[in-house]
C-alpha atoms as a PDB file:
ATOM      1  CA  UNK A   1      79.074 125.998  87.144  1.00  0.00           C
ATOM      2  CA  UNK A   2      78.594 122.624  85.705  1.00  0.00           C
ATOM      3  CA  UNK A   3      80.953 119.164  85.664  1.00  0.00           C
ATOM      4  CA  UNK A   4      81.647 120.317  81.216  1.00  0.00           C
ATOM      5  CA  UNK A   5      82.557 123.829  82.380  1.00  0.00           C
ATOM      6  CA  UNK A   6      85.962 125.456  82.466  1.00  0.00           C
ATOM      7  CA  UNK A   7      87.402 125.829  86.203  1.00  0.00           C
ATOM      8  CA  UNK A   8      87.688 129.290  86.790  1.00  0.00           C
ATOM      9  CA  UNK A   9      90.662 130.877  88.435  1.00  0.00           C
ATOM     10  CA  UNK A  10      90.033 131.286  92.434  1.00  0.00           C
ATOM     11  CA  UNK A  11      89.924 129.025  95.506  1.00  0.00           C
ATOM     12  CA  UNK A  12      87.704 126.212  96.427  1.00  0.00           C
ATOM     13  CA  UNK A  13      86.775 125.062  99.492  1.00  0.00           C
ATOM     14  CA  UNK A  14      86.028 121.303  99.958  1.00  0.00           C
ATOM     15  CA  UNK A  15      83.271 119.333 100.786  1.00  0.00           C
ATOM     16  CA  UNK A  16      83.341 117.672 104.355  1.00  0.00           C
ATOM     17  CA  UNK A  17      80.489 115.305 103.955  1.00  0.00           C
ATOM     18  CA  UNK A  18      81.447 114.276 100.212  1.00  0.00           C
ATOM     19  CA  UNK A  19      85.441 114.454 100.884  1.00  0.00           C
ATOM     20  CA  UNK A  20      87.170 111.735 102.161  1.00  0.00           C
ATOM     21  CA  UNK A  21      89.990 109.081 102.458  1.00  0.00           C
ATOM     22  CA  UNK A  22      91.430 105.708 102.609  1.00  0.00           C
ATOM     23  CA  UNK A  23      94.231 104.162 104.443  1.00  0.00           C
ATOM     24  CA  UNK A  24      95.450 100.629 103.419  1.00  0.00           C
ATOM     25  CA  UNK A  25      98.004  98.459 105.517  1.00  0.00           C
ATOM     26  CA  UNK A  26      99.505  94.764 104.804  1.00  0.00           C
ATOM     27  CA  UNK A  27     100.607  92.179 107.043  1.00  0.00           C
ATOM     28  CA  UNK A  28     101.199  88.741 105.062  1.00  0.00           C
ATOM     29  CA  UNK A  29      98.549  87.233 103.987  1.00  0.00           C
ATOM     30  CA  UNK A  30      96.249  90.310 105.434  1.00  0.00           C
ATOM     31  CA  UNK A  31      95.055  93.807 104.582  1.00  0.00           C
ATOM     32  CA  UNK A  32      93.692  96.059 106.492  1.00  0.00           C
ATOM     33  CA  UNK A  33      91.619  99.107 105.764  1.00  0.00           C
ATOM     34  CA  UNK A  34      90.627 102.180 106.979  1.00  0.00           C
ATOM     35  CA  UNK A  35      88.521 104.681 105.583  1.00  0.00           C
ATOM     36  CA  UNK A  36      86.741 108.137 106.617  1.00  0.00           C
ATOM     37  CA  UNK A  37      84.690 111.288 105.605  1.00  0.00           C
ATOM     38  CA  UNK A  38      84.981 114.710 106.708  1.00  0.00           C
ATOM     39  CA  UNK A  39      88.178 116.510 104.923  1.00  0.00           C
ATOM     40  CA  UNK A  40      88.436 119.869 105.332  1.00  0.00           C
ATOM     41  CA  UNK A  41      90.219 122.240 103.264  1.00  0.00           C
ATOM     42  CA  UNK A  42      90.835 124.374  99.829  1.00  0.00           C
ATOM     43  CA  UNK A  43      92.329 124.329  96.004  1.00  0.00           C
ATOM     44  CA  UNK A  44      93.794 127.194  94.422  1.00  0.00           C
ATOM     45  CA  UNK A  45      92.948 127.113  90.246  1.00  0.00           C
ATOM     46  CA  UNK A  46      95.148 129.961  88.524  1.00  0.00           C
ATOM     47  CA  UNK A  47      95.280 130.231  84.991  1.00  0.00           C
ATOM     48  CA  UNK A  48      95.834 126.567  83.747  1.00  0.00           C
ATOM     49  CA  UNK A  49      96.907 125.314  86.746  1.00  0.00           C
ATOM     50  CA  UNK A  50      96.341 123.784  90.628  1.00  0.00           C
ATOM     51  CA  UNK A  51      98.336 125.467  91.966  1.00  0.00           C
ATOM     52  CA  UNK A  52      97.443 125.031  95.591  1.00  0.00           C
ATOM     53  CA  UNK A  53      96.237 122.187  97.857  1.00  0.00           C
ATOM     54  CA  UNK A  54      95.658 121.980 101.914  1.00  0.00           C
ATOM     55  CA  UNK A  55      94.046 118.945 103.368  1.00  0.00           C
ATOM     56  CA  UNK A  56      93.192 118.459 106.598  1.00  0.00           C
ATOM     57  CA  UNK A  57      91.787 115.379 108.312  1.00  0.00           C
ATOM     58  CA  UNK A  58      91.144 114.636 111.751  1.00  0.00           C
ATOM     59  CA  UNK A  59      92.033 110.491 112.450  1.00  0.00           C
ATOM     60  CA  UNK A  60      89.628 109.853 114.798  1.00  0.00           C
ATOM     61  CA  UNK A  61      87.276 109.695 111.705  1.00  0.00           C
ATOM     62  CA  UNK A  62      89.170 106.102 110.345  1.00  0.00           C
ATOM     63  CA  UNK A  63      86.788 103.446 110.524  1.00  0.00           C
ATOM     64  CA  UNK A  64      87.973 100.180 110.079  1.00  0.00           C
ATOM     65  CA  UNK A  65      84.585  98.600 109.964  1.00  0.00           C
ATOM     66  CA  UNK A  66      85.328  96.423 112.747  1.00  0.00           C
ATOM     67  CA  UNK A  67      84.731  96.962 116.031  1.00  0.00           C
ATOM     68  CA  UNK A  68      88.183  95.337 117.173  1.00  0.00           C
ATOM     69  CA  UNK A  69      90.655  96.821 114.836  1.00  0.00           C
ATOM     70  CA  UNK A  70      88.529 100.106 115.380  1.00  0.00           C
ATOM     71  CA  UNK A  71      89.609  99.436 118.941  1.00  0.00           C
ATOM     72  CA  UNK A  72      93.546  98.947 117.712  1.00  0.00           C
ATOM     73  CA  UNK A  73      93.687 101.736 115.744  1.00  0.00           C
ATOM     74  CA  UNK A  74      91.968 104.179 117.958  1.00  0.00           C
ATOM     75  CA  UNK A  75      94.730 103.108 120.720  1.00  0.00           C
ATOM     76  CA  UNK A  76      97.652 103.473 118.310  1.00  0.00           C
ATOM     77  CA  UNK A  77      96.601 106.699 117.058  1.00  0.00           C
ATOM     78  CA  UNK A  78      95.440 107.801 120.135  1.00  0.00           C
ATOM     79  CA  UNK A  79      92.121 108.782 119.122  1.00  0.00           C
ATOM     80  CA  UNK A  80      91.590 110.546 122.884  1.00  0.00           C
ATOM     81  CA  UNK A  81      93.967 113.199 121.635  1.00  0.00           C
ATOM     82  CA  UNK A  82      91.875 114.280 118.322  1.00  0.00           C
ATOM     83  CA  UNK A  83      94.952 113.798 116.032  1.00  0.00           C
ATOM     84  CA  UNK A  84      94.760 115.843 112.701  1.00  0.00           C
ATOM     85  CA  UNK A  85      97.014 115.229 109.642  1.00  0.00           C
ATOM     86  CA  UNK A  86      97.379 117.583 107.137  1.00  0.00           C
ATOM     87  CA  UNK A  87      98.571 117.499 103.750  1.00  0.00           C
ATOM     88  CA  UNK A  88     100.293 120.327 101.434  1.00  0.00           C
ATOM     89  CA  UNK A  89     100.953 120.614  97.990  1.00  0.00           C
ATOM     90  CA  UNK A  90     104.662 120.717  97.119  1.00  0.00           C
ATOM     91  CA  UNK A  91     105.551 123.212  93.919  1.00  0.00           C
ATOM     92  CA  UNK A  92     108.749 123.077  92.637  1.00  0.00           C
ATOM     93  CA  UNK A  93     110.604 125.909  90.320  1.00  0.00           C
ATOM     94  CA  UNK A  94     106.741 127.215  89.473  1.00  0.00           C
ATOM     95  CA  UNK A  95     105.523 124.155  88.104  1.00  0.00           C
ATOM     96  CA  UNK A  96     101.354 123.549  88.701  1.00  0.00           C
ATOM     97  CA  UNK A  97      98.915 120.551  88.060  1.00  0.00           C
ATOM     98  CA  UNK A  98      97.487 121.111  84.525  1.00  0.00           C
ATOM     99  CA  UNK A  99      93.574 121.218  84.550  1.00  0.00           C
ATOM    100  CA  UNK A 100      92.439 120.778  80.602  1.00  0.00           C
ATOM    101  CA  UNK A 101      89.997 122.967  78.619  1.00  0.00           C
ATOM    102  CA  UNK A 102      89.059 120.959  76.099  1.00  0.00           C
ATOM    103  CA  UNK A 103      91.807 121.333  73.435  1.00  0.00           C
ATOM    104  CA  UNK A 104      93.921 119.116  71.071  1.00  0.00           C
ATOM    105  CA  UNK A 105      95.977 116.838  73.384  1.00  0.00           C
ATOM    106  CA  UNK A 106      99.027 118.882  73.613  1.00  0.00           C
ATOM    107  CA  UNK A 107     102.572 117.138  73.591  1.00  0.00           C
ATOM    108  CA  UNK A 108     103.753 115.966  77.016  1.00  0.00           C
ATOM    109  CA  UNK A 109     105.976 118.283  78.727  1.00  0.00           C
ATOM    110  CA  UNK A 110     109.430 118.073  78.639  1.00  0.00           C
ATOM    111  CA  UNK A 111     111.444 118.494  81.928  1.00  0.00           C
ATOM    112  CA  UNK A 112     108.599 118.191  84.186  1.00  0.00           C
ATOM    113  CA  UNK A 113     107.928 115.507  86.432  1.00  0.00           C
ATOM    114  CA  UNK A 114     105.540 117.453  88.455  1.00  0.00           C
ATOM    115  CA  UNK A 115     103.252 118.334  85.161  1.00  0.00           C
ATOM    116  CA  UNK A 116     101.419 116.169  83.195  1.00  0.00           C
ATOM    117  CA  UNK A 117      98.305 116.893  81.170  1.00  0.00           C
ATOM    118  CA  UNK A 118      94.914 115.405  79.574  1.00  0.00           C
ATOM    119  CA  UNK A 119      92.796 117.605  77.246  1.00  0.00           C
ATOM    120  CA  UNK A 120      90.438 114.955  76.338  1.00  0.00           C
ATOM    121  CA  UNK A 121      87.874 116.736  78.362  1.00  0.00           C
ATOM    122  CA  UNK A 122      86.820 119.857  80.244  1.00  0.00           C
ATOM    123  CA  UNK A 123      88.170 120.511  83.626  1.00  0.00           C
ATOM    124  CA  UNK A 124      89.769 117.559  83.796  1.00  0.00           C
ATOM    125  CA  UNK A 125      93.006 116.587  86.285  1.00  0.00           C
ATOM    126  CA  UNK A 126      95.857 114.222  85.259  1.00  0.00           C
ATOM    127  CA  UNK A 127      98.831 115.241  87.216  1.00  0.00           C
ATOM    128  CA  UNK A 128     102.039 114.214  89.781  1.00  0.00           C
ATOM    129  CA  UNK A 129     103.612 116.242  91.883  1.00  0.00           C
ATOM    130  CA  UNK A 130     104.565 116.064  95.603  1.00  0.00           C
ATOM    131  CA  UNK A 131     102.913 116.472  99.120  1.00  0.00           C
ATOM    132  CA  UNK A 132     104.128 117.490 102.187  1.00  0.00           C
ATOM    133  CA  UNK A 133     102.375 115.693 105.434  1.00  0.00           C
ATOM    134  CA  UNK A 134     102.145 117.078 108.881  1.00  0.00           C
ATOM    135  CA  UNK A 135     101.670 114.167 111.137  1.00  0.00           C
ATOM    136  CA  UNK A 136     100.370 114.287 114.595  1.00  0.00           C
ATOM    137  CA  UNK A 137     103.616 113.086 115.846  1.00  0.00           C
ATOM    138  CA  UNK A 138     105.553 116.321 114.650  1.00  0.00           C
ATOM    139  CA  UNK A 139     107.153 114.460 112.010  1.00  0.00           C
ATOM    140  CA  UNK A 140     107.257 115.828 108.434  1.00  0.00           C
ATOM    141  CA  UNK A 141     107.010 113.456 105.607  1.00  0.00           C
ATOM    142  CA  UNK A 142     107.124 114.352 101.702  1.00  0.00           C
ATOM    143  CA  UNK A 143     105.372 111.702  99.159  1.00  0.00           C
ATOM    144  CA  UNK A 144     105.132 111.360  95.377  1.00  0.00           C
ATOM    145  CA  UNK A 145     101.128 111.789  94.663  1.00  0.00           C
ATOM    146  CA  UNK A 146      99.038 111.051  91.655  1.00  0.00           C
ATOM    147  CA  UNK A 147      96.059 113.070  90.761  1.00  0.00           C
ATOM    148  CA  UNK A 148      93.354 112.487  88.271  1.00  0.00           C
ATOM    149  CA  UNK A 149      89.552 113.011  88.106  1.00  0.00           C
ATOM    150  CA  UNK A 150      86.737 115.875  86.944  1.00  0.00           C
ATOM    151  CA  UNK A 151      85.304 118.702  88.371  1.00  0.00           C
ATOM    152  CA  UNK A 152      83.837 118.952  91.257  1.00  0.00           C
ATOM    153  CA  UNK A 153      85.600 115.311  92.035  1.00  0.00           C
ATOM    154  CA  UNK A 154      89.089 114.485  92.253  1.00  0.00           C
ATOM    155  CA  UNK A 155      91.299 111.235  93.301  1.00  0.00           C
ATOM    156  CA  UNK A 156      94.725 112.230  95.048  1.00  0.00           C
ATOM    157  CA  UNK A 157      96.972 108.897  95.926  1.00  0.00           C
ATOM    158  CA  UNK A 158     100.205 108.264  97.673  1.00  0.00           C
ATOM    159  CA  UNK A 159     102.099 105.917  99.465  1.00  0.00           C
ATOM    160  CA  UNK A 160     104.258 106.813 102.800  1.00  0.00           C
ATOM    161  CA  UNK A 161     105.122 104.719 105.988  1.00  0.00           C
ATOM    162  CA  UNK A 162     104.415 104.407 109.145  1.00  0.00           C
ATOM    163  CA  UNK A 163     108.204 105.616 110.312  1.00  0.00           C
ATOM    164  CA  UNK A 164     107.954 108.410 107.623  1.00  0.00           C
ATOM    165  CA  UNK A 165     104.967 109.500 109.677  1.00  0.00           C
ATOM    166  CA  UNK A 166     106.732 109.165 112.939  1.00  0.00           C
ATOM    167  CA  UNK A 167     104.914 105.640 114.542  1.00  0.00           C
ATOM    168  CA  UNK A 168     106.388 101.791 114.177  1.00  0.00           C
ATOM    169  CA  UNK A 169     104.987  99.932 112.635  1.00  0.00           C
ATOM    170  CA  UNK A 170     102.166  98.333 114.686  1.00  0.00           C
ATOM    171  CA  UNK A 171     100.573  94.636 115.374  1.00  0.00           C
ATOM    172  CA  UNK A 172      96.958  94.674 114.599  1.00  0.00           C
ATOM    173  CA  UNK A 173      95.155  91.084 115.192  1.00  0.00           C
ATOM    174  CA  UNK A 174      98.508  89.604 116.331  1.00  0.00           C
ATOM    175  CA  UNK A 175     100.260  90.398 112.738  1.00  0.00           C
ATOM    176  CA  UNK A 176     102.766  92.618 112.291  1.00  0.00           C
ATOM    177  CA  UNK A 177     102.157  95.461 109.635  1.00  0.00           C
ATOM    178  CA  UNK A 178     104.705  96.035 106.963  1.00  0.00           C
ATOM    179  CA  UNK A 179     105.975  99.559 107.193  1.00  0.00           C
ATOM    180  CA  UNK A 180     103.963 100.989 103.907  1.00  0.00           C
ATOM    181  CA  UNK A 181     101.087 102.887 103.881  1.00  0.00           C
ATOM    182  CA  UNK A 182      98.641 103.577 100.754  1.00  0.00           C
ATOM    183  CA  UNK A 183      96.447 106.965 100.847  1.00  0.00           C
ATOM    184  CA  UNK A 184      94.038 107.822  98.277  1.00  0.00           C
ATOM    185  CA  UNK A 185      91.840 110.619  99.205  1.00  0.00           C
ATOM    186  CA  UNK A 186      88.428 111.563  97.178  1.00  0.00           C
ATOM    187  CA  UNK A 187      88.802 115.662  97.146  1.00  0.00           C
ATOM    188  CA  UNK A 188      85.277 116.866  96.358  1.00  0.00           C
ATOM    189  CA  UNK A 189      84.817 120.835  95.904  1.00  0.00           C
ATOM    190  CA  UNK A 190      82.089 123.093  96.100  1.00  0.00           C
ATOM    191  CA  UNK A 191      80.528 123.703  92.954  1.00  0.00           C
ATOM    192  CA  UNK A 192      78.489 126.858  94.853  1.00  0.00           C
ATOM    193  CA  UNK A 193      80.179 129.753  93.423  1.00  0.00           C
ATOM    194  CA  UNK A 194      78.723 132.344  96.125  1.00  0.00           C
ATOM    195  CA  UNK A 195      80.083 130.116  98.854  1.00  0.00           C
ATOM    196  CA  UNK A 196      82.647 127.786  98.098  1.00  0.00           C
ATOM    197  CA  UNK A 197      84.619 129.547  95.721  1.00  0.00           C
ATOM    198  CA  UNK A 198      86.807 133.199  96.920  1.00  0.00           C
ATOM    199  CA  UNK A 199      89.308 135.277  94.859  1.00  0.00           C
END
């Protein structure tokens, strides 16, 4: 299966090494970022449709690219304890992520906040909908997220907080951090149809 194929229906597993994601704090005048590889997890495709999404990413993986804020993070995280976050896709009343196969651009859909669609090209991904995040904390947090991209690679974004997500907001280099996080996570899926694809 190639990137100007259909998607066929089934369930995709993701690529660790290529899958991975980006966490982005302010403090004035500051940002700080965090980013890591090594997401683990599937898609569901039926029909038309993505119609299924779990995510999971152990924290310990953030690197901040510094070996001080590395240091702050892994302490407010509590790297010792391998934390893992995981993230759900939401449906509501039925409603799935549109992939497009390459016909006229259709009319957006009426109703729907949680479809939108792109047929300018093959197996391509323009969507909202809504996740649901397990934090390490026990907390539960839902989020608005945006998806675009093409087969095999796709771009899923969202912002939460840090009290969402069960933590206050921390001091990092003396600042405090405002209590708004940005994710955007690169989902990469096997294109191996013999081993990262099942019914």
């Amino acid at each position: 299966m190639t990137g100007e194929q259909d998607l066929e229906v089934g369930v995709y597993r993701l690529v660790p090494a290529k899958s991975s994601v980006r966490v982005t704090a302010r403090a004035p005048a500051h940002t700080f970022q965090a980013e890591g590889s090594g997401l683990s997890g599937m898609v569901r495709v039926e029909q038309e449709g993505l119609t299924e999404l779990e995510v999971d990413f152990p924290l310990a993986r953030l690197d901040a690219k510094d070996a001080l804020k590395n240091h702050e993070l892994g302490r407010f995280l509590s790297f010792n304890s391998a934390p893992i976050a995981r993230a759900t896709l939401r449906g509501t009343r039925g409603e799935r992520l549109s992939f497009s196969r390459a016909l006229p651009r259709p009319a957006p859909a009426s109703g729907s906040e949680n479809l939108a669609r792109n047929a300018s090209e093959s197996g391509y991904l323009d969507g909202s909908g809504e996740v649901l995040i397990a934090s390490p904390t026990g907390r539960m947090a839902l989020a608005k997220v945006q998806f675009t991209g093409r087969y095999p690679a796709f771009r899923a974004s969202f912002e939460t907080s840090f009290s969402a997500l069960g933590y206050s907001p921390p001091k990092l280099l003396f600042l405090k951090v405002q209590d708004r996080l940005g994710v955007e996570i690169k989902l990469v899926v096997s294109e191996d149809d013999s081993g990262g694809r099942g019914s």
